[in-house]
N, C-alpha and C. Protein backbone atom coordinates (compact mmCIF):
# COMPACT_ATOMS: atom_id res chain seq x y z
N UNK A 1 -60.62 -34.39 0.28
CA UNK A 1 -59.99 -33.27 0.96
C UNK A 1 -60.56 -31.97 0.40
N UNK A 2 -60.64 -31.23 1.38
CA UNK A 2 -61.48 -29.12 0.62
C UNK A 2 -60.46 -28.70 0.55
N UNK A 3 -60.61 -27.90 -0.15
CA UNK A 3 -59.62 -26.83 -0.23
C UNK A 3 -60.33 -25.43 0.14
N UNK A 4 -60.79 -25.03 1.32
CA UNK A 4 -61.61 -24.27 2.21
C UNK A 4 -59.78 -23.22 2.60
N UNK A 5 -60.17 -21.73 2.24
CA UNK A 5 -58.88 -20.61 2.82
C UNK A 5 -59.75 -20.40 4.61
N UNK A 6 -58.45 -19.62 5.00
CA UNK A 6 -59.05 -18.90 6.25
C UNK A 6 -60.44 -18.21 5.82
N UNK A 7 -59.96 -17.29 5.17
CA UNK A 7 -60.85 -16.17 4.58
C UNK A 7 -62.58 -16.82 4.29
N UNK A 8 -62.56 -18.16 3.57
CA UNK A 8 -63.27 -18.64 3.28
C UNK A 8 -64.30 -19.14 4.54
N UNK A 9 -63.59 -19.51 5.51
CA UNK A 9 -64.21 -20.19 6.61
C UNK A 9 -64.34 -19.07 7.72
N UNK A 10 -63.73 -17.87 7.64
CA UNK A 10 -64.12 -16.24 8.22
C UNK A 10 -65.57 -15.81 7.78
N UNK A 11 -65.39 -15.82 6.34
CA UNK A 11 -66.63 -15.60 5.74
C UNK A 11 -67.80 -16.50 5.93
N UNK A 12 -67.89 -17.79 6.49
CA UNK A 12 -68.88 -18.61 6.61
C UNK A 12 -68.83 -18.51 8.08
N UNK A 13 -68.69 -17.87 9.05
CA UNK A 13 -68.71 -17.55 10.35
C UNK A 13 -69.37 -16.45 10.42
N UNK A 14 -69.11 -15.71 9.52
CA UNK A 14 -69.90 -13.84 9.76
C UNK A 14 -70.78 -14.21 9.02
N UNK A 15 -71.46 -15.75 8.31
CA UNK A 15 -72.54 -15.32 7.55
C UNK A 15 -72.55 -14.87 6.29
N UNK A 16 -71.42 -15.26 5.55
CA UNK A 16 -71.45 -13.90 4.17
C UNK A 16 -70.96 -14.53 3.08
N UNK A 17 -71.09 -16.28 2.75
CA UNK A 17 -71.02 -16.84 2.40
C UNK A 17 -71.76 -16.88 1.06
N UNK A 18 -71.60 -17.68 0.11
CA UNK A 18 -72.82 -17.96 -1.05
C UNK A 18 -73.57 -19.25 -0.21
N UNK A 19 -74.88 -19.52 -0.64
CA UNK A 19 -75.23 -20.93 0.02
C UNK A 19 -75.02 -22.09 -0.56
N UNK A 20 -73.90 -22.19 -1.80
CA UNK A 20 -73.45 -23.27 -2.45
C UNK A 20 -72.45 -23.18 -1.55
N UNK A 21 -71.25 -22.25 -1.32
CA UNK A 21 -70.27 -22.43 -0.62
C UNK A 21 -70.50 -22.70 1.15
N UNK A 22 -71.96 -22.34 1.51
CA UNK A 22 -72.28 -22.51 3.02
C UNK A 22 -72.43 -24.25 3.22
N UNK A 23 -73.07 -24.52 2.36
CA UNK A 23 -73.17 -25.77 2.31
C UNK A 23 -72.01 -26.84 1.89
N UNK A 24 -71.40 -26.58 0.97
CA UNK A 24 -70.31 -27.42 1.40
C UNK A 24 -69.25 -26.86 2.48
N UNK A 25 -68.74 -25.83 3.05
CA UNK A 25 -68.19 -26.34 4.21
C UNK A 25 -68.95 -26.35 5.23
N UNK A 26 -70.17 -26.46 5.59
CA UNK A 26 -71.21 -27.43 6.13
C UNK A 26 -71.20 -28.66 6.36
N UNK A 27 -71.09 -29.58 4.96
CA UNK A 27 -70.90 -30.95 4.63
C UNK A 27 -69.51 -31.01 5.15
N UNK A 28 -68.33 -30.19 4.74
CA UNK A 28 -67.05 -30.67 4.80
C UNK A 28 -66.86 -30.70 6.39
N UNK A 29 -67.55 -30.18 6.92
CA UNK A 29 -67.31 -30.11 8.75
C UNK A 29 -67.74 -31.08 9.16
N UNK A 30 -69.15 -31.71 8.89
CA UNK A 30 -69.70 -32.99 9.05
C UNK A 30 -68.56 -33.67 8.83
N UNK A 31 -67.74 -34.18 8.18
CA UNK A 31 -66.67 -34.93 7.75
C UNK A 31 -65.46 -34.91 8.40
N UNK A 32 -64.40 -34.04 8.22
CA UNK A 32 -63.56 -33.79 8.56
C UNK A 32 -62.92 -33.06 9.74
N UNK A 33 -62.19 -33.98 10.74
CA UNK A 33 -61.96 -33.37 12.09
C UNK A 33 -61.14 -32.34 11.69
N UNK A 34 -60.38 -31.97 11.26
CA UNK A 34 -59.05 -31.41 11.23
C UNK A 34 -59.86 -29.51 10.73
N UNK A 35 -60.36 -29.93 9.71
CA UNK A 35 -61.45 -28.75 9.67
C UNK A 35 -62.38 -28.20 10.76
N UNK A 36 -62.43 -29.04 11.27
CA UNK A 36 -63.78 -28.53 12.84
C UNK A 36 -63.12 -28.23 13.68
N UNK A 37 -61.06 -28.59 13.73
CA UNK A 37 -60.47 -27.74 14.90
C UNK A 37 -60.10 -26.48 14.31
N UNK A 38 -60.18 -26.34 13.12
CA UNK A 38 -59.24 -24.85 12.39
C UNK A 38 -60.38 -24.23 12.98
N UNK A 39 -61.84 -24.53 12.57
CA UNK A 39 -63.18 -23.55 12.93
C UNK A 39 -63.27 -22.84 13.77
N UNK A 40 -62.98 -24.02 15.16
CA UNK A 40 -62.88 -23.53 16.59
C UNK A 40 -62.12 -22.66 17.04
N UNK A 41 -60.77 -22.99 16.09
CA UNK A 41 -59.47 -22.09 16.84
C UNK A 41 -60.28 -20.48 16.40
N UNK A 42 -60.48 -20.41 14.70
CA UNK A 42 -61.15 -18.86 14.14
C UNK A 42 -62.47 -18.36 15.09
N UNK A 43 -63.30 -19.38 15.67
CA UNK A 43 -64.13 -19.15 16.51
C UNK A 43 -64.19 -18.56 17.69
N UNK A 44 -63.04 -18.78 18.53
CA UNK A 44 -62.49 -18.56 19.47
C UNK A 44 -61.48 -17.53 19.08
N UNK A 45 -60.83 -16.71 17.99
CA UNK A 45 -60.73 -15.86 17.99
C UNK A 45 -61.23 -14.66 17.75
N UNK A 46 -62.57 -14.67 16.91
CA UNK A 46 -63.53 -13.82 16.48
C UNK A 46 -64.56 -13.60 17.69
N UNK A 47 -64.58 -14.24 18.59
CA UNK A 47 -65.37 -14.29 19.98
C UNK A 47 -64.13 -12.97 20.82
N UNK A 48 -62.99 -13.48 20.87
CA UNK A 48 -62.25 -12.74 21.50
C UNK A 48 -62.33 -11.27 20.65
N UNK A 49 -61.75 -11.15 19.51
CA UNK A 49 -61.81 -9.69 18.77
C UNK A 49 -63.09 -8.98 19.64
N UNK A 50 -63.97 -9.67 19.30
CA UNK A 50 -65.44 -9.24 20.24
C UNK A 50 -65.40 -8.01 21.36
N UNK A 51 -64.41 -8.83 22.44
CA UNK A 51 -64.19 -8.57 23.60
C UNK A 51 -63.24 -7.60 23.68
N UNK A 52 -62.52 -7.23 22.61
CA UNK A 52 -61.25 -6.01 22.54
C UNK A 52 -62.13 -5.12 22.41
N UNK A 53 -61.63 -3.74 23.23
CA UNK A 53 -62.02 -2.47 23.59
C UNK A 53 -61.36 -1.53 22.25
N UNK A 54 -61.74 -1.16 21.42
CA UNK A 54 -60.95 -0.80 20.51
C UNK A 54 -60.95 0.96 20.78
N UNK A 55 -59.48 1.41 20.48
CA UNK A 55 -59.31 2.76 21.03
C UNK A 55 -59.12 4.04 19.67
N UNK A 56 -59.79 4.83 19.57
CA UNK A 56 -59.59 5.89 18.35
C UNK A 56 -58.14 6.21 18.16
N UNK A 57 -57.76 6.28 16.88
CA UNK A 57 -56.28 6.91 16.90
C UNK A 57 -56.30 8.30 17.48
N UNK A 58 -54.91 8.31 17.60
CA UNK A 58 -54.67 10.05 18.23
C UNK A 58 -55.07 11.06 16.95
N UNK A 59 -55.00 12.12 17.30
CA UNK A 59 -55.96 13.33 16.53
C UNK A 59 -54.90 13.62 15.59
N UNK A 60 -53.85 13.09 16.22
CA UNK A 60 -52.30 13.61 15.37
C UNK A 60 -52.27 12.97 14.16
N UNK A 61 -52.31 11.39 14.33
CA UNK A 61 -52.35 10.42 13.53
C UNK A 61 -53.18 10.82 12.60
N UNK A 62 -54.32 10.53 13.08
CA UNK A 62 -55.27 11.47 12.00
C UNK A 62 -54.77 12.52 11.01
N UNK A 63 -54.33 13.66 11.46
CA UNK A 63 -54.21 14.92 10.76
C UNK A 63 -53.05 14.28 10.02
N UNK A 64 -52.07 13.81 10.47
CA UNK A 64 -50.45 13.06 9.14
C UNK A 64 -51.58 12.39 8.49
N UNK A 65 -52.14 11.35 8.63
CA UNK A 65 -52.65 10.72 7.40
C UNK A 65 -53.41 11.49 6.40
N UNK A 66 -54.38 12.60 6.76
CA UNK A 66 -55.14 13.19 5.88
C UNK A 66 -53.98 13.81 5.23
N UNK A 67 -53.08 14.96 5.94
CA UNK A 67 -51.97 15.45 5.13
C UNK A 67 -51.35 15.10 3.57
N UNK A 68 -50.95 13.64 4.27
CA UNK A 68 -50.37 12.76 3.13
C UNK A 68 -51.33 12.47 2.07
N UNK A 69 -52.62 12.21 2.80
CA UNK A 69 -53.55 11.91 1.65
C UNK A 69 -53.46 13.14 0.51
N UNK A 70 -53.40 14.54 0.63
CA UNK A 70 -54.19 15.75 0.11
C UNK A 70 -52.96 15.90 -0.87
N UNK A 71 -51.43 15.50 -0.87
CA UNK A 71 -50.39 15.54 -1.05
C UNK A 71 -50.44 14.82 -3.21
N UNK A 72 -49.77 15.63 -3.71
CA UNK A 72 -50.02 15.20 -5.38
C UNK A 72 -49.25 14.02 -5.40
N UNK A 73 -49.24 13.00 -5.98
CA UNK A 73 -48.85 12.09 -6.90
C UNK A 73 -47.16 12.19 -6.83
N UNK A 74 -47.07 13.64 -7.34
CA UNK A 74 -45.53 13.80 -8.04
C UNK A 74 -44.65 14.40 -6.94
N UNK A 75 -45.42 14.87 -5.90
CA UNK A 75 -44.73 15.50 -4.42
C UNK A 75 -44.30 14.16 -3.66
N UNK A 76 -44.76 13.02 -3.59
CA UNK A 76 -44.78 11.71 -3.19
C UNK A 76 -43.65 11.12 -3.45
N UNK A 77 -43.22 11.12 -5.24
CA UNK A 77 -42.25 10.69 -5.74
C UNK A 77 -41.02 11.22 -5.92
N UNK A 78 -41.14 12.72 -5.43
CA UNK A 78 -39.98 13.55 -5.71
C UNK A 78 -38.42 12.85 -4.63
């Protein structure tokens, strides 16, 4: 049995793997069905992300977050 995370098998989908770790869940896919459906399902969602139109936040959003950012430490906690 692997002990392969999401994250782990995200990362061997985008490529960004070590090639000790590419290779065994390589091998472990050769093997194990139950692993080759988790793949598909992340496959089929990273195909979809693809296809999302992604939209800029509002200008507003923007300006509160920088705000907060510029904001001290101790103004935060007061």
């Amino acid at each position: 049995m692997y002990n392969f995370t999401q994250e782990d098998l995200v990362q061997y989908l985008y490529k960004e793997t070590s090639p000790e770790k590419t290779a065994a869940i390589t091998a472990a896919l050769n093997s194990d069905y139950n692993l080759r459906e988790i793949m598909e399902i992340l496959s089929g969602s990273i195909e979809k992300l693809d296809t999302v139109e992604m939209l800029s936040p509002r200008q507003q959003t923007l300006d509160a977050i920088m705000n907060y950012a510029e904001k001290p430490v101790e103004e935060l906690h007061a």
